[in-house]
Protein backbone atom coordinates (compact mmCIF):
# COMPACT_ATOMS: atom_id res chain seq x y z
CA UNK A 1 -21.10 -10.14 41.91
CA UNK A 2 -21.95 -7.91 39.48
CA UNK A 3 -22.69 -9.57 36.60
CA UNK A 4 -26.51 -10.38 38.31
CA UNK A 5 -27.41 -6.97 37.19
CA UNK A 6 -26.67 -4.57 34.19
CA UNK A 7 -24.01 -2.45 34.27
CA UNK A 8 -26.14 0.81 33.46
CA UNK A 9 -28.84 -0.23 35.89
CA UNK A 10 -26.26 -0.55 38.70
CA UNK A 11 -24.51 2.63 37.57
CA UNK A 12 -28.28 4.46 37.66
CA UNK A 13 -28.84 3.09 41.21
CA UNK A 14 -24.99 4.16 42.38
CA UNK A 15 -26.25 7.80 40.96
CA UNK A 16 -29.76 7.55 42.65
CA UNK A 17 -28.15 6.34 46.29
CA UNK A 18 -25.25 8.68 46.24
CA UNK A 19 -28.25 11.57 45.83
CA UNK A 20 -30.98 10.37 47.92
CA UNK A 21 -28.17 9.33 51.17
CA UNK A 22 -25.32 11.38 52.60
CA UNK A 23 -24.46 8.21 54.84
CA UNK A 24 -24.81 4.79 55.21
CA UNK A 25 -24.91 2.50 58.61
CA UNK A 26 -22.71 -0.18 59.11
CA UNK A 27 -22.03 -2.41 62.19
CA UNK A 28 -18.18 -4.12 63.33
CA UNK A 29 -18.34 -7.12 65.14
CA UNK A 30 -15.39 -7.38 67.76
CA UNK A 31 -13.97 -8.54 71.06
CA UNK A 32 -11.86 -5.78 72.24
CA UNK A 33 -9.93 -5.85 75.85
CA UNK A 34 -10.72 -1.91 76.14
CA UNK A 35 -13.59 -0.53 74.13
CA UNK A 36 -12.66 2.91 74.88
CA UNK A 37 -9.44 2.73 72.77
CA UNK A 38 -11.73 1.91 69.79
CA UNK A 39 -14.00 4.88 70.68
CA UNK A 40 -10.75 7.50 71.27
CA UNK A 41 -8.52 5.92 68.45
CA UNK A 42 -11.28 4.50 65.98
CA UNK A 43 -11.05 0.86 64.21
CA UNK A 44 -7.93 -0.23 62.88
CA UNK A 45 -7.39 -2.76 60.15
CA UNK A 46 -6.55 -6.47 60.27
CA UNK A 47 -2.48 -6.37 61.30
CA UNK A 48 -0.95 -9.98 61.11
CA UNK A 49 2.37 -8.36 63.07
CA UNK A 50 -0.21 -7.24 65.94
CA UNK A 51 -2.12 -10.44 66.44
CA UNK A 52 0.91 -12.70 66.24
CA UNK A 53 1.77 -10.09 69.10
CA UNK A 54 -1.25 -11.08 70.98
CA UNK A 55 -1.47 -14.52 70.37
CA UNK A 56 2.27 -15.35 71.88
CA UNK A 57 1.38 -13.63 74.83
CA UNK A 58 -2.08 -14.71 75.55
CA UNK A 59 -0.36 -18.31 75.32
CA UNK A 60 2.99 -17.17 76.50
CA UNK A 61 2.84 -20.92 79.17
CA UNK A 62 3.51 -22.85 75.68
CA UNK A 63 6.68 -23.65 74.25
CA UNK A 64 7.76 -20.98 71.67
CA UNK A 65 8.47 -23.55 69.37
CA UNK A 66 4.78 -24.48 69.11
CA UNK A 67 3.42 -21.08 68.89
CA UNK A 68 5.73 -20.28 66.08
CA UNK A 69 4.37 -23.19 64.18
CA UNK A 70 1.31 -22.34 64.11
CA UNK A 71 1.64 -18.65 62.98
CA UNK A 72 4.17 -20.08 60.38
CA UNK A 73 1.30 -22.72 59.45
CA UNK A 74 -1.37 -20.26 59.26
CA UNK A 75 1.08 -17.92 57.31
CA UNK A 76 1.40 -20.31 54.53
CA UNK A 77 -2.08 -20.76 53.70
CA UNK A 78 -2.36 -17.39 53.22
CA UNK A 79 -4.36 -16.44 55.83
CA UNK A 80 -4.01 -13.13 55.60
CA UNK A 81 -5.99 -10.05 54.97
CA UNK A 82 -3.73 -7.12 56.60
CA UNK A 83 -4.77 -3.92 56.24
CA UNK A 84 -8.49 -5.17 55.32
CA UNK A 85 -11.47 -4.25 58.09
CA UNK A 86 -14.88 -5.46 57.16
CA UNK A 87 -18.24 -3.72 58.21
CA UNK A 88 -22.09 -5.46 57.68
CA UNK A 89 -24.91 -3.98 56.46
CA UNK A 90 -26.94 -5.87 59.35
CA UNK A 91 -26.28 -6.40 63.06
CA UNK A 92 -28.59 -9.39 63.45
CA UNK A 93 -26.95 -11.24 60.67
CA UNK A 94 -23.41 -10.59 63.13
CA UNK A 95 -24.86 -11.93 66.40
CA UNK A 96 -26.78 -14.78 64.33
CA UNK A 97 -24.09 -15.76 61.55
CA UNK A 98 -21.12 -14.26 62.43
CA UNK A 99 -20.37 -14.76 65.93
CA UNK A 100 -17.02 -15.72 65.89
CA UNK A 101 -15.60 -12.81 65.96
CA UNK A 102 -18.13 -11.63 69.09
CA UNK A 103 -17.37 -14.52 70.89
CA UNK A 104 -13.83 -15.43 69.69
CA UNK A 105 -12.40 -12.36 68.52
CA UNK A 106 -10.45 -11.76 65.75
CA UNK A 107 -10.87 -14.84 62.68
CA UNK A 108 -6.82 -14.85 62.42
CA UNK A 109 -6.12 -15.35 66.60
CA UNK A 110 -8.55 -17.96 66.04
CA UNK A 111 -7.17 -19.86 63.32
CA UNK A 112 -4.19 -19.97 65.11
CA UNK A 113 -5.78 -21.09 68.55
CA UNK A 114 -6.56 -23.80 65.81
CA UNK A 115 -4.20 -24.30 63.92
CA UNK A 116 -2.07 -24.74 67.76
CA UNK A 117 -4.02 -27.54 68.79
CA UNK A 118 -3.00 -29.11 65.99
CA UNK A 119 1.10 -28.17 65.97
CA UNK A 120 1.04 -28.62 70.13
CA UNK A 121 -1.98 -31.03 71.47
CA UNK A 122 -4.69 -32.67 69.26
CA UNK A 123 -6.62 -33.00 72.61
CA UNK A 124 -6.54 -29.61 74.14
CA UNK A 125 -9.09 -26.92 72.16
CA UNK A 126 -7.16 -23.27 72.75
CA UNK A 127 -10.06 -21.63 71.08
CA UNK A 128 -11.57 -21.47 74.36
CA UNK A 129 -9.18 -19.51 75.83
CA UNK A 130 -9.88 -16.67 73.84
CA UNK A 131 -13.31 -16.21 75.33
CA UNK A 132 -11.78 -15.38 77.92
CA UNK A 133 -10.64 -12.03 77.06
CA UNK A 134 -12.06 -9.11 76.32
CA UNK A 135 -16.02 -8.28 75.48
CA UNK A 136 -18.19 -8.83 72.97
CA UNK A 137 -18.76 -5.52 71.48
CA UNK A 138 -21.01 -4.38 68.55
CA UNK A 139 -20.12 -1.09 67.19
CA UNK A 140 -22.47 1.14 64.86
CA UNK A 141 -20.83 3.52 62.19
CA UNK A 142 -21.99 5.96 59.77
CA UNK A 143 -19.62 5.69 56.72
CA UNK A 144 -20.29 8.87 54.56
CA UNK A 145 -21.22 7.55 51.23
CA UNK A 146 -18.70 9.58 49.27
CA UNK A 147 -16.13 7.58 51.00
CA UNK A 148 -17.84 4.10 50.29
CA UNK A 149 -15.73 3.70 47.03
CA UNK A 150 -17.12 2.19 43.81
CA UNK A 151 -16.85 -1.36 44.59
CA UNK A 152 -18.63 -0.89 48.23
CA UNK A 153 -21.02 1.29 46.49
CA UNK A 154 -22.03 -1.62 44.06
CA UNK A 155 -22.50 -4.03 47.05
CA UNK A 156 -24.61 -1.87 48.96
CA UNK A 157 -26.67 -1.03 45.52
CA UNK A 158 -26.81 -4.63 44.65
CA UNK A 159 -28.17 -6.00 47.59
CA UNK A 160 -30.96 -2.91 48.09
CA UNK A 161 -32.02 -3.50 44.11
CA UNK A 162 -32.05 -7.64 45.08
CA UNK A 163 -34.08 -6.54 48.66
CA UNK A 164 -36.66 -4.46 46.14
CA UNK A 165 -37.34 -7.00 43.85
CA UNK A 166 -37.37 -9.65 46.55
CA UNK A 167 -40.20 -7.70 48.22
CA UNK A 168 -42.08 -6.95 45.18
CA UNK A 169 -42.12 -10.40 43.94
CA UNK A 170 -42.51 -11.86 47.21
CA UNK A 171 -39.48 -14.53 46.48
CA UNK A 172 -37.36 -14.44 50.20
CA UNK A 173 -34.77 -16.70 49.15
CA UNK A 174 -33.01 -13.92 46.24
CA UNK A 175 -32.33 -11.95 49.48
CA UNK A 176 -28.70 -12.02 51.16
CA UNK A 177 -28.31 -10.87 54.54
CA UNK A 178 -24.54 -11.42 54.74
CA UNK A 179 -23.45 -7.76 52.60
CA UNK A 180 -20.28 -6.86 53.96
CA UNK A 181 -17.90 -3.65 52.55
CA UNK A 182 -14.29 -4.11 53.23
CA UNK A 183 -12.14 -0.61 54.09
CA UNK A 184 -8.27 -0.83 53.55
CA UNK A 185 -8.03 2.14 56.09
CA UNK A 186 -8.60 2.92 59.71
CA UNK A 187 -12.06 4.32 60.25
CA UNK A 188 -12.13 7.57 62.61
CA UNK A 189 -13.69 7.24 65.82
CA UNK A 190 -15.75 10.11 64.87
CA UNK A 191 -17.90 7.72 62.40
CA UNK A 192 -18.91 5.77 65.59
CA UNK A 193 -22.15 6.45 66.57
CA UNK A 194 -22.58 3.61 69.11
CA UNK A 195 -22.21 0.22 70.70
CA UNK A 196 -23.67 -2.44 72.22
CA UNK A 197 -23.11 -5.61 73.82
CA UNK A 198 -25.17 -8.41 72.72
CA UNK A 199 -25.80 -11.25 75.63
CA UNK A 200 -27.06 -14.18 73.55
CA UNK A 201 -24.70 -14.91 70.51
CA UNK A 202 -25.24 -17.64 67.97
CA UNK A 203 -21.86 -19.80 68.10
CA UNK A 204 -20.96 -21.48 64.20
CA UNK A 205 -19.15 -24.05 66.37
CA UNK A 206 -22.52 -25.22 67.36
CA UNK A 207 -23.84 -23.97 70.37
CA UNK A 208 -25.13 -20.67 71.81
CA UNK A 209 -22.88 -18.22 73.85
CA UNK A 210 -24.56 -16.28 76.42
CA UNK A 211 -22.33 -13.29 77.51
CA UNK A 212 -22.29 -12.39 81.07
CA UNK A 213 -21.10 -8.64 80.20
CA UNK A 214 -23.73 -6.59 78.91
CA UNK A 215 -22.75 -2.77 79.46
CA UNK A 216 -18.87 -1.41 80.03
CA UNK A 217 -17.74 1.98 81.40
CA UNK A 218 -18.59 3.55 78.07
CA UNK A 219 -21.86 3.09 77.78
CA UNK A 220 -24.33 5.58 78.13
């Protein structure tokens, strides 16, 4: 939100960050079934058609009929953010906050895993399933600032200006942790730098999820 702040004091700080910083680090939560496709191909953005895709097959021992009800359900809440990928500002706030998508994988499989237990079996939670595949995987980028965009750039601007003042005036509470920047297009694997694969994950369900796969074939 940009109406906390100015409009020529965000557009000064936009100027001053796009001259003091050539690049800026982001992290992408994920729970990929092969991390070196994301490392050779780079991270693609949210495809409904995909992850429908995945979703029949990974519960291909249900009746088609319930499956389709469930992405038609979820389809007309509008539940849908294709082409969108989101990156955060800070990899704690992912493993602490967000660790659905570490330990469940992507937020639309989820929904429907959820929204299936409610079309097929009000007893049976197929959430759990989806822990089952693949591996929690961090990745770190560095998105070149010129590529940020203007909107991105005033996120990034608003929440170092709110992190200044929050330090100077010792008041912990005006700082947000959850900064995200949303990218419409695939990010090159060349702007990963790294990944990781965090063991203890903070569940919003309720509980804490404690990994048993800590390294893969790609790490170093």
């Amino acid at each position: 939100n940009t109406g906390d702040l100015h409009e020529d004091s965000l557009k000064e700080a936009r100027k001053w960050f796009e001259g003091k910083f050539d690049s800026v680090q982001l992290f992408h939560a994920c729970r990929p079934r092969n991390v070196g496709s994301y490392l050779a191909n780079g991270i693609k953005g949210h495809d409904v058609q995909s992850i429908c895709n995945d979703f029949k097959s990974i519960f291909s021992d249900l009746p088609e009929t319930s499956l389709n009800k469930a992405i038609n359900s979820l389809g007309n809440n509008n539940y849908n953010e294709d082409g969108q990928l989101w990156l955060h500002i800070d990899k704690r706030f992912l493993i602490r906050h967000a660790g659905h998508y570490l330990i469940y994988g992507s937020e639309y499989r989820s929904g429907l895993a959820a929204e299936l237990r409610r079309v097929h079996s009000n007893t049976t939670d197929f959430q759990q399933r989806l822990k089952k595949i693949g591996t929690p995987t961090i990745f770190e980028l560095h998105i070149p600032i010129s590529t940020l965009g203007e909107c991105n750039l005033n996120r990034l601007c608003i929440a170092v200006i709110k992190r200044w003042v929050a330090k100077r005036r010792e008041i912990p509470d005006l700082v947000n942790h959850d900064v995200s920047l949303s990218f419409l297009n695939a990010l090159e694997p060349e702007l990963i730098v790294d990944h990781s694969h965090p063991a203890k994950i903070w569940d919003p369900f309720g509980s804490v999820y404690q990994s048993s796969t800590t390294s893969c074939n790609c790490c170093t």
